[in-house]
N, C-alpha and C. Protein backbone atom coordinates (compact mmCIF):
# COMPACT_ATOMS: atom_id res chain seq x y z
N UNK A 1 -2.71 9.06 -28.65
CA UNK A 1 -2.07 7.95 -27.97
C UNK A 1 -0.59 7.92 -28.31
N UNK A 2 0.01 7.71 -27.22
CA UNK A 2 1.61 7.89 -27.71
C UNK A 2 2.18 6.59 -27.27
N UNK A 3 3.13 5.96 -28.36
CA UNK A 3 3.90 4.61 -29.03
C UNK A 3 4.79 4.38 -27.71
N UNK A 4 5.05 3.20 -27.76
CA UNK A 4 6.11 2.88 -26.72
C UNK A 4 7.05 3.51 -26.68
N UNK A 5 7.64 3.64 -27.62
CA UNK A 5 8.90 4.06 -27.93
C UNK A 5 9.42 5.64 -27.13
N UNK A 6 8.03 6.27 -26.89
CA UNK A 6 8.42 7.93 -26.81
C UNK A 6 8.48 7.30 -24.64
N UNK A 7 8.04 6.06 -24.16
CA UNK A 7 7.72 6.08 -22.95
C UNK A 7 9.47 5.58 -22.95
N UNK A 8 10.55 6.38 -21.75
CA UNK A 8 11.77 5.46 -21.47
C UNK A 8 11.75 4.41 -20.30
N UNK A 9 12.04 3.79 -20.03
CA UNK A 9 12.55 2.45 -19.00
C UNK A 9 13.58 2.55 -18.63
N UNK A 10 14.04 2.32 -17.14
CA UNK A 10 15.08 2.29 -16.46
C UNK A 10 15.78 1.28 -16.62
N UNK A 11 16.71 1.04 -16.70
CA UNK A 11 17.88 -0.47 -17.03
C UNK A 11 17.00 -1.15 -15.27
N UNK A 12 16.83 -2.36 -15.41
CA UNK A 12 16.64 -3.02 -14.49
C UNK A 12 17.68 -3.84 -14.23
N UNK A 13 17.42 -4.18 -12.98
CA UNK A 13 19.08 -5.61 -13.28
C UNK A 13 17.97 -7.08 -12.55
N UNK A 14 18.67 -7.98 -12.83
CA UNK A 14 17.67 -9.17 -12.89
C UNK A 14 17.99 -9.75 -11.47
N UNK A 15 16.69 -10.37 -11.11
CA UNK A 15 16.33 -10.87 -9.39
C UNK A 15 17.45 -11.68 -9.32
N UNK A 16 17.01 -11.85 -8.08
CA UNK A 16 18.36 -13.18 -7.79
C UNK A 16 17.55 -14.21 -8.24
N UNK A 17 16.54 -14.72 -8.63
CA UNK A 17 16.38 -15.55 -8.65
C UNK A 17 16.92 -16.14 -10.55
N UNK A 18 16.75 -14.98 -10.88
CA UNK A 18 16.94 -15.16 -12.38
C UNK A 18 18.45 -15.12 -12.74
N UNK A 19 19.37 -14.59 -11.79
CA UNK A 19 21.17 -14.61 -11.85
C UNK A 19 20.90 -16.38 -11.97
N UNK A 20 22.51 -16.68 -12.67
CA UNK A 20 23.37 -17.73 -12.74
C UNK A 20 23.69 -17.51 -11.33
N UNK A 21 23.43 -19.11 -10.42
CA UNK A 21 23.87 -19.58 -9.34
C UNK A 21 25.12 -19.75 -9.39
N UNK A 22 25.97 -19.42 -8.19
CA UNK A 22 27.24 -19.34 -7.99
C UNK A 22 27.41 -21.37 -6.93
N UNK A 23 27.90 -21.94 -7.99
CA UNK A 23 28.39 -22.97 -7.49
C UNK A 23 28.71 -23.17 -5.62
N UNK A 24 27.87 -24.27 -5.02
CA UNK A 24 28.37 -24.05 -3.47
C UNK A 24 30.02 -23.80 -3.05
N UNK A 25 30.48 -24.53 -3.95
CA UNK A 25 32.03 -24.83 -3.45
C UNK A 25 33.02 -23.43 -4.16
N UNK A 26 31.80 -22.48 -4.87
CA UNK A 26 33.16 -21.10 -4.83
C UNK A 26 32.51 -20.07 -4.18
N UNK A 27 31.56 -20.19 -3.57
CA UNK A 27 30.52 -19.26 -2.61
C UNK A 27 32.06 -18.94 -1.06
N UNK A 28 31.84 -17.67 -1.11
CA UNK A 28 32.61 -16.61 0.23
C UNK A 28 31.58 -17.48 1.22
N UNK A 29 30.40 -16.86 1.39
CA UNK A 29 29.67 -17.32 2.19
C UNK A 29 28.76 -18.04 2.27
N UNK A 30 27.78 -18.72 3.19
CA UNK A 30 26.43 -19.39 2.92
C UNK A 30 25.49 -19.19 3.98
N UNK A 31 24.23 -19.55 3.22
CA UNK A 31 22.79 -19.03 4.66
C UNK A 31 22.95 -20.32 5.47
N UNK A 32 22.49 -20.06 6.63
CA UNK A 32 22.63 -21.60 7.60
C UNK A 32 21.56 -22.69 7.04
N UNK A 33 20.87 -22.39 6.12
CA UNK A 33 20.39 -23.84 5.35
C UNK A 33 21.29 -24.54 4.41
N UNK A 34 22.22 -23.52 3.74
CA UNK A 34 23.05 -24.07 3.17
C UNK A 34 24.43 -24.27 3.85
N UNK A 35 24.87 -24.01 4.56
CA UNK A 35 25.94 -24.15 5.51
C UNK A 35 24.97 -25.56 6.24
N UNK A 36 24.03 -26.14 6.52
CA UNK A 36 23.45 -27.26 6.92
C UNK A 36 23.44 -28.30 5.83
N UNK A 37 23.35 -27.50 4.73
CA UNK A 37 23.29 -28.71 3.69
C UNK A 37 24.57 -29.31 3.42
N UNK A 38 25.59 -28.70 3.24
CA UNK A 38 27.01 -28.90 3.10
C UNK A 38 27.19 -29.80 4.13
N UNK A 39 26.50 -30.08 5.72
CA UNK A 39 27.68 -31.36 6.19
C UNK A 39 25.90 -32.80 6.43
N UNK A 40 24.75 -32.13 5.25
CA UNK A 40 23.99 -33.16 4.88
C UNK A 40 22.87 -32.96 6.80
N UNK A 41 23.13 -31.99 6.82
CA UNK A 41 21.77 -32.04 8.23
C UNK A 41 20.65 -30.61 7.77
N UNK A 42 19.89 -31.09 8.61
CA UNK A 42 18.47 -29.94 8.21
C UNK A 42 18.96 -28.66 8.44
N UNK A 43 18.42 -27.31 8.05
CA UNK A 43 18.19 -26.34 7.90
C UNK A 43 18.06 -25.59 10.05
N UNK A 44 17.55 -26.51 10.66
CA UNK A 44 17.30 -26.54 11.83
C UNK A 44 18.63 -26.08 12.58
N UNK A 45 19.03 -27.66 12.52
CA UNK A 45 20.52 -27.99 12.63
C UNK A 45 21.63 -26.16 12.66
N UNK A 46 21.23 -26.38 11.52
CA UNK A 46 22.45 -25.07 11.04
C UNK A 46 22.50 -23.63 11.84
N UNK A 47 20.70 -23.44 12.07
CA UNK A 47 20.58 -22.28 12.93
C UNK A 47 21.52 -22.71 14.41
N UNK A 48 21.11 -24.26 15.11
CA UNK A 48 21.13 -24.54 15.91
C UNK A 48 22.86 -24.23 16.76
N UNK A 49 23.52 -24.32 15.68
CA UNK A 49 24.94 -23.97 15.46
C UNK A 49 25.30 -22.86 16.04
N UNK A 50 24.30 -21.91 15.22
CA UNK A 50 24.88 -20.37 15.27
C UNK A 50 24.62 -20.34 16.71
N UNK A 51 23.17 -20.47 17.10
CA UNK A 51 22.77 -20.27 18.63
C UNK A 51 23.40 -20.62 19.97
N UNK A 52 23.72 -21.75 19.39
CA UNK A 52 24.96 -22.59 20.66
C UNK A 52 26.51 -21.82 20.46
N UNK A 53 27.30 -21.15 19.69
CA UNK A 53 28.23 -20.21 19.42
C UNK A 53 28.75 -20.79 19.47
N UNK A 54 28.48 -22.08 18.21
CA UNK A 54 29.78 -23.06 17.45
C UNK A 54 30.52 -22.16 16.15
N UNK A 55 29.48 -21.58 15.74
CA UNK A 55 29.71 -21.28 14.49
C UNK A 55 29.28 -19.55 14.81
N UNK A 56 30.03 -18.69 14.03
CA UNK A 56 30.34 -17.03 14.03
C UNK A 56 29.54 -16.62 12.81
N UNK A 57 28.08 -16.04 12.67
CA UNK A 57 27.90 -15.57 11.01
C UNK A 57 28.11 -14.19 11.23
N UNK A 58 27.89 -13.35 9.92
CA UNK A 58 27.60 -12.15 9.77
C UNK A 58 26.48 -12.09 9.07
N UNK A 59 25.60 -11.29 10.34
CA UNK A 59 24.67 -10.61 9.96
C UNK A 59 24.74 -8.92 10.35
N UNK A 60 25.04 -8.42 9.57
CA UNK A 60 25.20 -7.12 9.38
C UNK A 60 23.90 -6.41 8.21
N UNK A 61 24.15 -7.26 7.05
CA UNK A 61 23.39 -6.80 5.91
C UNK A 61 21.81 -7.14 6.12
N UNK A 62 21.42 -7.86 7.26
CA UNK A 62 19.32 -7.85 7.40
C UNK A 62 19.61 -9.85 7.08
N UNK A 63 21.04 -10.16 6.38
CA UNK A 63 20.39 -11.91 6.69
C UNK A 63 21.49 -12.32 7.41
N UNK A 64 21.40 -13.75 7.52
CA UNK A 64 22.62 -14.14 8.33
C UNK A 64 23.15 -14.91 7.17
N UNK A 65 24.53 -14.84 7.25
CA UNK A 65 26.03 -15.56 6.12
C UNK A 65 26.68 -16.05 7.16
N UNK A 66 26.77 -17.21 7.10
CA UNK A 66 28.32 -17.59 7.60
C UNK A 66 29.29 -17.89 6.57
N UNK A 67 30.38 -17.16 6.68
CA UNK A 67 31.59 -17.27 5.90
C UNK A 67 32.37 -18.65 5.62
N UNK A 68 33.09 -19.08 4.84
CA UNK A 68 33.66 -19.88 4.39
C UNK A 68 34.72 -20.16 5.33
N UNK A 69 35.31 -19.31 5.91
CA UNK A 69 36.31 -19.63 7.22
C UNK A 69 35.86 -19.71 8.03
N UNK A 70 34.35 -20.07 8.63
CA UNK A 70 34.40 -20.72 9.50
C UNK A 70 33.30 -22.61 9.12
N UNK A 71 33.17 -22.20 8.40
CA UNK A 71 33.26 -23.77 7.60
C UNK A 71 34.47 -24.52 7.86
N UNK A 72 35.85 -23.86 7.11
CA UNK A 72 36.50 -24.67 7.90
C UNK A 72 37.49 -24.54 8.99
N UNK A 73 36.91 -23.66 10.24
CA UNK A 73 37.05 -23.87 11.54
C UNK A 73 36.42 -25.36 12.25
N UNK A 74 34.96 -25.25 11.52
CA UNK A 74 34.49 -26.16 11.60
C UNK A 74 35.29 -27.50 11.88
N UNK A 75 35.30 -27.82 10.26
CA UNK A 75 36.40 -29.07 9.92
C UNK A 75 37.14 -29.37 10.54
N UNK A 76 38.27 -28.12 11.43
CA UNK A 76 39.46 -28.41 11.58
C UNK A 76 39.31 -29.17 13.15
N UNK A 77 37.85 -29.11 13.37
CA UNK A 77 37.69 -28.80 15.08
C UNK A 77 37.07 -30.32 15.26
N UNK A 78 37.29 -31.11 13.84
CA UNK A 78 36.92 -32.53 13.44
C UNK A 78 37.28 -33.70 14.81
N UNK A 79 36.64 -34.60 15.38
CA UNK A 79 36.86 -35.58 16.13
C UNK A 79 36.89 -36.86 15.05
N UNK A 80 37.35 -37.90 15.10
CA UNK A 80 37.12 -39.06 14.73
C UNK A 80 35.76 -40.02 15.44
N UNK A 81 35.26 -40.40 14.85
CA UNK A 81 33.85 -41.18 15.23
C UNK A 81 34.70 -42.42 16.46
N UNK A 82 33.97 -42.26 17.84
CA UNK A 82 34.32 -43.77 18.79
C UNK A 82 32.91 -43.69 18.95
N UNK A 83 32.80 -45.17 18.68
CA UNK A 83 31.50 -45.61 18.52
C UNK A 83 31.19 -46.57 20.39
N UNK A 84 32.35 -46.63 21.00
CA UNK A 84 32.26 -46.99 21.91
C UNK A 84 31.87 -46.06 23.31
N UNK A 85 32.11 -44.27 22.79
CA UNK A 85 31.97 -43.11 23.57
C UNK A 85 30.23 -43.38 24.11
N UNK A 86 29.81 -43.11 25.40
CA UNK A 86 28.37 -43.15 25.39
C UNK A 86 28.87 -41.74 26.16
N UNK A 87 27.87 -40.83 25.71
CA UNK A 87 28.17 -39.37 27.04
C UNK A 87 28.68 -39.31 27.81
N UNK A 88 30.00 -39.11 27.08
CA UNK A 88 31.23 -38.49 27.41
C UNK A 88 32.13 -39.34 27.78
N UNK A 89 32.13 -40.41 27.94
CA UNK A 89 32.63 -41.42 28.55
C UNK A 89 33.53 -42.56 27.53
N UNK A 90 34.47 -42.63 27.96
CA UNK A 90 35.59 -43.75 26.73
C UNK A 90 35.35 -44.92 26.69
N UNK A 91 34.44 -45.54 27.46
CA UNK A 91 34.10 -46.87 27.62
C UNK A 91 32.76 -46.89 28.15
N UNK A 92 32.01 -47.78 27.66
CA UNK A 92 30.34 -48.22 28.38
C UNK A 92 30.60 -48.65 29.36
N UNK A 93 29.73 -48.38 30.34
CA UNK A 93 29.73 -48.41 31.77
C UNK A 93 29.33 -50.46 31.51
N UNK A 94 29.80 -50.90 32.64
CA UNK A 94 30.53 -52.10 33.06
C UNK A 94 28.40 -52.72 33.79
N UNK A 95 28.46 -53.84 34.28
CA UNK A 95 27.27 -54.01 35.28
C UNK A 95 27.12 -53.41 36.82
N UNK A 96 28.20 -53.62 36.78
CA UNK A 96 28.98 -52.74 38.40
C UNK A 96 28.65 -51.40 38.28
N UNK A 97 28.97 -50.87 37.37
CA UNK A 97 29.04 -49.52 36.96
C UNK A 97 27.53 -49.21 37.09
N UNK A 98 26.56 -49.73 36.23
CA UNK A 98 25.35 -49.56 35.99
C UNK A 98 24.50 -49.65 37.63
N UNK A 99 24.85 -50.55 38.22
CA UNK A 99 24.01 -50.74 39.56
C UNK A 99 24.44 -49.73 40.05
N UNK A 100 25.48 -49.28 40.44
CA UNK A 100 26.33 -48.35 41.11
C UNK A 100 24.86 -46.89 40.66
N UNK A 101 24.95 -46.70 39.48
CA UNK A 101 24.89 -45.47 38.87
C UNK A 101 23.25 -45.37 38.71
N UNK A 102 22.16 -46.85 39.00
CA UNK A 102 21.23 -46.51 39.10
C UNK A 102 20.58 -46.51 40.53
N UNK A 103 21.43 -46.91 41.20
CA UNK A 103 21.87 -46.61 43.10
C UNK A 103 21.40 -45.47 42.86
N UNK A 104 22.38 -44.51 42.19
CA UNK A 104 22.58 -42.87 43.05
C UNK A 104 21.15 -42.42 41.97
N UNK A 105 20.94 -42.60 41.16
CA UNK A 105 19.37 -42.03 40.13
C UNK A 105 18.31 -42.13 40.76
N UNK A 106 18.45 -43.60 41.03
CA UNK A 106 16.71 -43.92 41.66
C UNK A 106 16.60 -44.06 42.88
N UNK A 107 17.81 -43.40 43.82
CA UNK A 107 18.24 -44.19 45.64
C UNK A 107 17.30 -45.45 45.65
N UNK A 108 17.93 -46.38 45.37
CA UNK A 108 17.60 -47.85 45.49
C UNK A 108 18.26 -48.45 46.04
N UNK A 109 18.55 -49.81 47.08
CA UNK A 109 19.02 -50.80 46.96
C UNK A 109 19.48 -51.72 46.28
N UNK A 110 20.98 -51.86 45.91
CA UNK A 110 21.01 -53.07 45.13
C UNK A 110 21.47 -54.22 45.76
N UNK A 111 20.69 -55.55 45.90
CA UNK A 111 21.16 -56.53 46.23
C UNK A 111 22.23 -57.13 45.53
């Protein structure tokens, strides 16, 4: 029977799971769960991004990264919240407006 010692082992290097995590905020890039977590929406969300071609990743290497510059493309592409906007519109439609507009939806009469 022969001792451990005479068997050699290859240097392994340790999983990712076992590396020291690289802080979000000095990360190059992030997976779209974490690029979702950063503006606090689901994992969903983040794909949903890439698909609609808000957001540019690289997937070259088998996953998808989106880079840190376009994080903040993101940002820069920032609106201010109007809470008065209803789809698309700068102002809520009026009562006039509304009869008018469920006229042409439902061809109805409005008295």
């Amino acid at each position: 029977m022969q001792s451990n010692e005479s068997h050699r082992q290859r240097a392994q290097t340790q999983s990712r799971v076992a590396r020291e995590p690289i802080p979000l905020n000095e990360r190059l890039g992030y997976s779209p769960s974490e690029f979702a977590a950063l503006f606090g929406r689901s994992p969903t969300w983040g794909y949903r991004q890439i698909y609609a071609g808000r957001v540019k990743p690289i997937a070259d290497c088998g996953r998808i990264i989106i880079p840190r510059a376009e994080i903040e493309l993101v940002l820069a592409r920032r609106r201010e919240y109007n809470p008065m906007q209803t789809r698309g519109r700068s102002t809520p439609l009026g009562a006039a407006e509304n009869a008018t507009a469920l006229q042409k939806h439902c061809k109805m009469e409005v008295r």
